[in-house]
C-alpha atoms as a PDB file:
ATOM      1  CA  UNK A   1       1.444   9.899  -6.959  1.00  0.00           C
ATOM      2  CA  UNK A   2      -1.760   8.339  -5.830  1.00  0.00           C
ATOM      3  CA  UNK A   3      -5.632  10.295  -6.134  1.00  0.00           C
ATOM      4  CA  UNK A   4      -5.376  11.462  -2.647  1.00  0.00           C
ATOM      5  CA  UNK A   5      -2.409  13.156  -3.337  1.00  0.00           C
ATOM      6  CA  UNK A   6       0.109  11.038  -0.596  1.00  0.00           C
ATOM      7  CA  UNK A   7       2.415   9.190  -2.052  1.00  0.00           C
ATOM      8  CA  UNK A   8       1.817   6.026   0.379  1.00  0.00           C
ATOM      9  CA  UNK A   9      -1.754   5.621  -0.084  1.00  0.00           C
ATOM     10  CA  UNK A  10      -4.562   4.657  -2.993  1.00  0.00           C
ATOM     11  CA  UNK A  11      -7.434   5.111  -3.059  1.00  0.00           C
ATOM     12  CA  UNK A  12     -10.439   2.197  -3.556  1.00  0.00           C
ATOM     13  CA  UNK A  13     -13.866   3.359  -4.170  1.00  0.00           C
ATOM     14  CA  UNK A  14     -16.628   1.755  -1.606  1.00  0.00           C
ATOM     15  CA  UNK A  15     -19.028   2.928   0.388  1.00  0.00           C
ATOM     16  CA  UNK A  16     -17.392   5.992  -0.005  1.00  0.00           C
ATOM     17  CA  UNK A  17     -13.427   6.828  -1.480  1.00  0.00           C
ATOM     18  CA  UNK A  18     -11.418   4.970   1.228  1.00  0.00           C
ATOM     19  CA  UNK A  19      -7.676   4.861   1.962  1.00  0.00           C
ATOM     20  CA  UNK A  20      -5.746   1.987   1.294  1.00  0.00           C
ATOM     21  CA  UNK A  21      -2.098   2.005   2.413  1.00  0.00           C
ATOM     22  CA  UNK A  22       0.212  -1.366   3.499  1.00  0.00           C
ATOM     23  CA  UNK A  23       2.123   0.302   6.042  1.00  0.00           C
ATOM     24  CA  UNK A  24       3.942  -1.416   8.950  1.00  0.00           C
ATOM     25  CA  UNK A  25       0.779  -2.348  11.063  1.00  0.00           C
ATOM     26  CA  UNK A  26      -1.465  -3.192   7.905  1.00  0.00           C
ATOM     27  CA  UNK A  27       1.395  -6.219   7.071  1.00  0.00           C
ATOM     28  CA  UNK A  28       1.925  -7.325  10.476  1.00  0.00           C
ATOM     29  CA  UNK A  29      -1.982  -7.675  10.193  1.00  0.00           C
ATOM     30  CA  UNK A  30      -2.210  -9.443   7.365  1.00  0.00           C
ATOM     31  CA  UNK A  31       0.715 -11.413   8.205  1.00  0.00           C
ATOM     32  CA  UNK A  32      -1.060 -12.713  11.685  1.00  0.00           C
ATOM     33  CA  UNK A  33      -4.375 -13.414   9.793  1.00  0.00           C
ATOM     34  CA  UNK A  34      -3.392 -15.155   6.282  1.00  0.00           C
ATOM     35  CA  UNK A  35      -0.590 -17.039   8.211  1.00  0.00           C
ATOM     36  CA  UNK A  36       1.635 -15.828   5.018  1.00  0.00           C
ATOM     37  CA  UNK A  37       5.291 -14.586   5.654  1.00  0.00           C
ATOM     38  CA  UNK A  38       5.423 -10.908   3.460  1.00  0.00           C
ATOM     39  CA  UNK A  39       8.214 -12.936   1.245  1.00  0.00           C
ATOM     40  CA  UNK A  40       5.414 -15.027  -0.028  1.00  0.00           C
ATOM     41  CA  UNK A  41       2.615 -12.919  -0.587  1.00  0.00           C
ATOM     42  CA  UNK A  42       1.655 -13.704  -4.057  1.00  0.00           C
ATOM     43  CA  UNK A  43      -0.962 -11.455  -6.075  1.00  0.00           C
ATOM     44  CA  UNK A  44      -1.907 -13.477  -8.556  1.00  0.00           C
ATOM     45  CA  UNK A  45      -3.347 -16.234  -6.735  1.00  0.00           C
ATOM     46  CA  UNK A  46      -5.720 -14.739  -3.933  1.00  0.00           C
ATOM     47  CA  UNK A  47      -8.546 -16.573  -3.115  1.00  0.00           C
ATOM     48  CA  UNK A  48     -11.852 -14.229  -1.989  1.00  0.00           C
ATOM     49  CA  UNK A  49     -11.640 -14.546   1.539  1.00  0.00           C
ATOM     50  CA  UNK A  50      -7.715 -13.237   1.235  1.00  0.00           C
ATOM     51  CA  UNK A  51      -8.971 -10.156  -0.787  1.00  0.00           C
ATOM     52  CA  UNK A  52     -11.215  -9.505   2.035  1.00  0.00           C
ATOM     53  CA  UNK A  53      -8.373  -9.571   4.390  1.00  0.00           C
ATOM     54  CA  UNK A  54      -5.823  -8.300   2.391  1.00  0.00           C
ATOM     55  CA  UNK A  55      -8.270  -5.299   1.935  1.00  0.00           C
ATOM     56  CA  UNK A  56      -9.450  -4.580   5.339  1.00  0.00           C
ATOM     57  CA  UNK A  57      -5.668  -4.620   6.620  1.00  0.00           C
ATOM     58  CA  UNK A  58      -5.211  -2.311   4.001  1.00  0.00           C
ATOM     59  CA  UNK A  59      -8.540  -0.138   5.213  1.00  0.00           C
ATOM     60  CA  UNK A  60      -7.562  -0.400   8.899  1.00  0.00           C
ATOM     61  CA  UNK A  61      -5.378   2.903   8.977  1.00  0.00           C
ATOM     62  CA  UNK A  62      -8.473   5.036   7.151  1.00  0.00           C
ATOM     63  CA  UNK A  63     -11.111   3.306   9.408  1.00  0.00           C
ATOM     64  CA  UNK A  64      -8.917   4.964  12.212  1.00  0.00           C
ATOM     65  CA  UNK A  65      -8.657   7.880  10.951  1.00  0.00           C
ATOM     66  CA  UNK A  66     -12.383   8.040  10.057  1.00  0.00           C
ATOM     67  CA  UNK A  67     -13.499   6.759  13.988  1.00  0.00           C
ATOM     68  CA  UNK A  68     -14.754   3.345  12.618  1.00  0.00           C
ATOM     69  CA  UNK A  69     -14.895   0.302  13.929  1.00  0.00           C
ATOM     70  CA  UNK A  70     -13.807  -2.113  10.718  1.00  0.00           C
ATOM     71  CA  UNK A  71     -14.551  -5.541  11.590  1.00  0.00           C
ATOM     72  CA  UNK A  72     -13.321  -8.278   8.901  1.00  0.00           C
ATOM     73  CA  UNK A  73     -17.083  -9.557   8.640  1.00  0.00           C
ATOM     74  CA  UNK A  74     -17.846  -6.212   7.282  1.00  0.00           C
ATOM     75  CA  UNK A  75     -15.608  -6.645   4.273  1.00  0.00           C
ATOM     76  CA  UNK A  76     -18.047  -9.172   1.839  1.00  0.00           C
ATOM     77  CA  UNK A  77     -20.676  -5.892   1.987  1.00  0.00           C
ATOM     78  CA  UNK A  78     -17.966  -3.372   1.821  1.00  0.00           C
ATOM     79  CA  UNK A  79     -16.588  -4.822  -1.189  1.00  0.00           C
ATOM     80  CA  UNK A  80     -19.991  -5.056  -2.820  1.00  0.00           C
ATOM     81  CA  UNK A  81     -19.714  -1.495  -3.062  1.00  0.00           C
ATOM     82  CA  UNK A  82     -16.992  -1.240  -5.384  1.00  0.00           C
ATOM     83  CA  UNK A  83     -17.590  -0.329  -8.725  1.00  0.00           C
ATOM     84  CA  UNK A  84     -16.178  -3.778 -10.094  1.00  0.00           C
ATOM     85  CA  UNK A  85     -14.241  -6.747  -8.814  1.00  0.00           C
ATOM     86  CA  UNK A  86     -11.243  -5.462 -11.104  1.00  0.00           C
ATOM     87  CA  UNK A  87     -11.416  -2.103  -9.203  1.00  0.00           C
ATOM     88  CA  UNK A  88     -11.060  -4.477  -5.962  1.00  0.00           C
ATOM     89  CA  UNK A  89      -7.918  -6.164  -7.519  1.00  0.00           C
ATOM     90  CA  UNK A  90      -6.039  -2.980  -8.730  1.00  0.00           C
ATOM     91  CA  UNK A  91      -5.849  -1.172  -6.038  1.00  0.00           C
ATOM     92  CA  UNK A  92      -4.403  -3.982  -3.783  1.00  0.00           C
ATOM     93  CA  UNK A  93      -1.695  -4.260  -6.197  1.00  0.00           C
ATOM     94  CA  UNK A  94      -1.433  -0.683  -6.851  1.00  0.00           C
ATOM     95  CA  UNK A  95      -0.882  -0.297  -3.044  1.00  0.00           C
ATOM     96  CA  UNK A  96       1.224  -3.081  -2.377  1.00  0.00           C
ATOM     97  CA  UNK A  97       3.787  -1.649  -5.427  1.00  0.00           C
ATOM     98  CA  UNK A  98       3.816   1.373  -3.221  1.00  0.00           C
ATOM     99  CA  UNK A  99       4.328  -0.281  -0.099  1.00  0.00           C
ATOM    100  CA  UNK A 100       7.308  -2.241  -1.649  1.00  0.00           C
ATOM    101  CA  UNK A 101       8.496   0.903  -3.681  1.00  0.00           C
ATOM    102  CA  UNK A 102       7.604  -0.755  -6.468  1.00  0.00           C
ATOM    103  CA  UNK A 103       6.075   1.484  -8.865  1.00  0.00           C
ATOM    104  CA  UNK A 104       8.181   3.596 -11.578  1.00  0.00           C
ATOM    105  CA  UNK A 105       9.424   7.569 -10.682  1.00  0.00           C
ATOM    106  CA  UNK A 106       7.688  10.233 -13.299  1.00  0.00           C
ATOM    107  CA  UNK A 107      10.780  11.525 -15.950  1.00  0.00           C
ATOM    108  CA  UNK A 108      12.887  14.429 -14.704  1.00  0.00           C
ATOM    109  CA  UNK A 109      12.773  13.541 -10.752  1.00  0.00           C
ATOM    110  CA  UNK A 110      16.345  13.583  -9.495  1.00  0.00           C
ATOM    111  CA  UNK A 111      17.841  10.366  -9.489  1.00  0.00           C
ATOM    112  CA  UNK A 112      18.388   7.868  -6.558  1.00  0.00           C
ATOM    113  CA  UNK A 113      21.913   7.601  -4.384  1.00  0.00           C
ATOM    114  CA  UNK A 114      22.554   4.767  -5.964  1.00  0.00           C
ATOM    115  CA  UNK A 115      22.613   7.002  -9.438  1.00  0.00           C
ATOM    116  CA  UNK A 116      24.149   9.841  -8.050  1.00  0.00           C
ATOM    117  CA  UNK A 117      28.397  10.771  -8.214  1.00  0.00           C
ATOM    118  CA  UNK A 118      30.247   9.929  -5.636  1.00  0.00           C
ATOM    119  CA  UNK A 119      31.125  12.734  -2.883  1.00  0.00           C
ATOM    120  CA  UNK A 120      33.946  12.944  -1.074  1.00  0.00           C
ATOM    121  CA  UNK A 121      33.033  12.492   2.282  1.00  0.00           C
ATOM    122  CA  UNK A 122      36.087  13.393   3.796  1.00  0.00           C
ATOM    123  CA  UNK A 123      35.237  15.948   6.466  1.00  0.00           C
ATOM    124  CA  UNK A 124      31.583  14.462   6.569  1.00  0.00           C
ATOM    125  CA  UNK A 125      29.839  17.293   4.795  1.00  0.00           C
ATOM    126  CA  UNK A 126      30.535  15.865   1.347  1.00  0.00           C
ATOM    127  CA  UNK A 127      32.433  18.655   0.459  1.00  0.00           C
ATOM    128  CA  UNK A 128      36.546  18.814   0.306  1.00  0.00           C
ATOM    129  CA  UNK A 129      38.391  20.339   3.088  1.00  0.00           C
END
């Protein structure tokens, strides 16, 4: 679970606690303006002008919510806000491991369907006739 308490979004500390989430329109986004296909996006080797996209995709849904008007030229003064350039960093890859379900389930959650027995699904309820 993420500060805000969603389980899609993180939050990155700026001008003020925004929400950064990678949903569907936040990749196609960054997709159009790095010219990177989502199979290659690579973490480790952003330069400073990706952050700054990477994060205003990522800030596009809040600014919505919020009734801003995020520009990309507002990022390099946005990001001066944050409390450090490792803050920046961690929270793009905290919220991409969400977006990509990529972050580990807390102990005693019920497992997934692929850990679950087998039902018989011969009526289509999953019960037995």
């Amino acid at each position: 679970m993420t500060d805000n308490g969603k389980n899609d979004v993180v939050l990155i500390e700026l001008d003020r606690p925004r929400e950064l989430r990678y949903g569907h329109k936040a990749l196609k986004t960054l997709v159009a303006l790095t010219g990177t296909k989502v199979d290659d996006i690579n973490m480790e080797s952003l330069d400073l002008g990706e952050i700054e996209k990477y994060v205003y995709c990522g800030l596009l849904s809040d600014a919505k919510q919020n009734n801003e008007n995020l520009k990309l030229d507002d990022m390099e003064d946005l990001l001066d806000q944050a409390p450090s350039f490792g803050h920046i960093v961690e929270k793009i890859t905290e919220a991409f491991n969400i977006s990509f379900g990529a972050f580990a389930v807390p102990e005693g959650n019920p497992p997934t369907p692929a850990e679950q027995p087998a039902q018989s699904l011969e009526n289509g309820t999953g019960k037995n006739p």
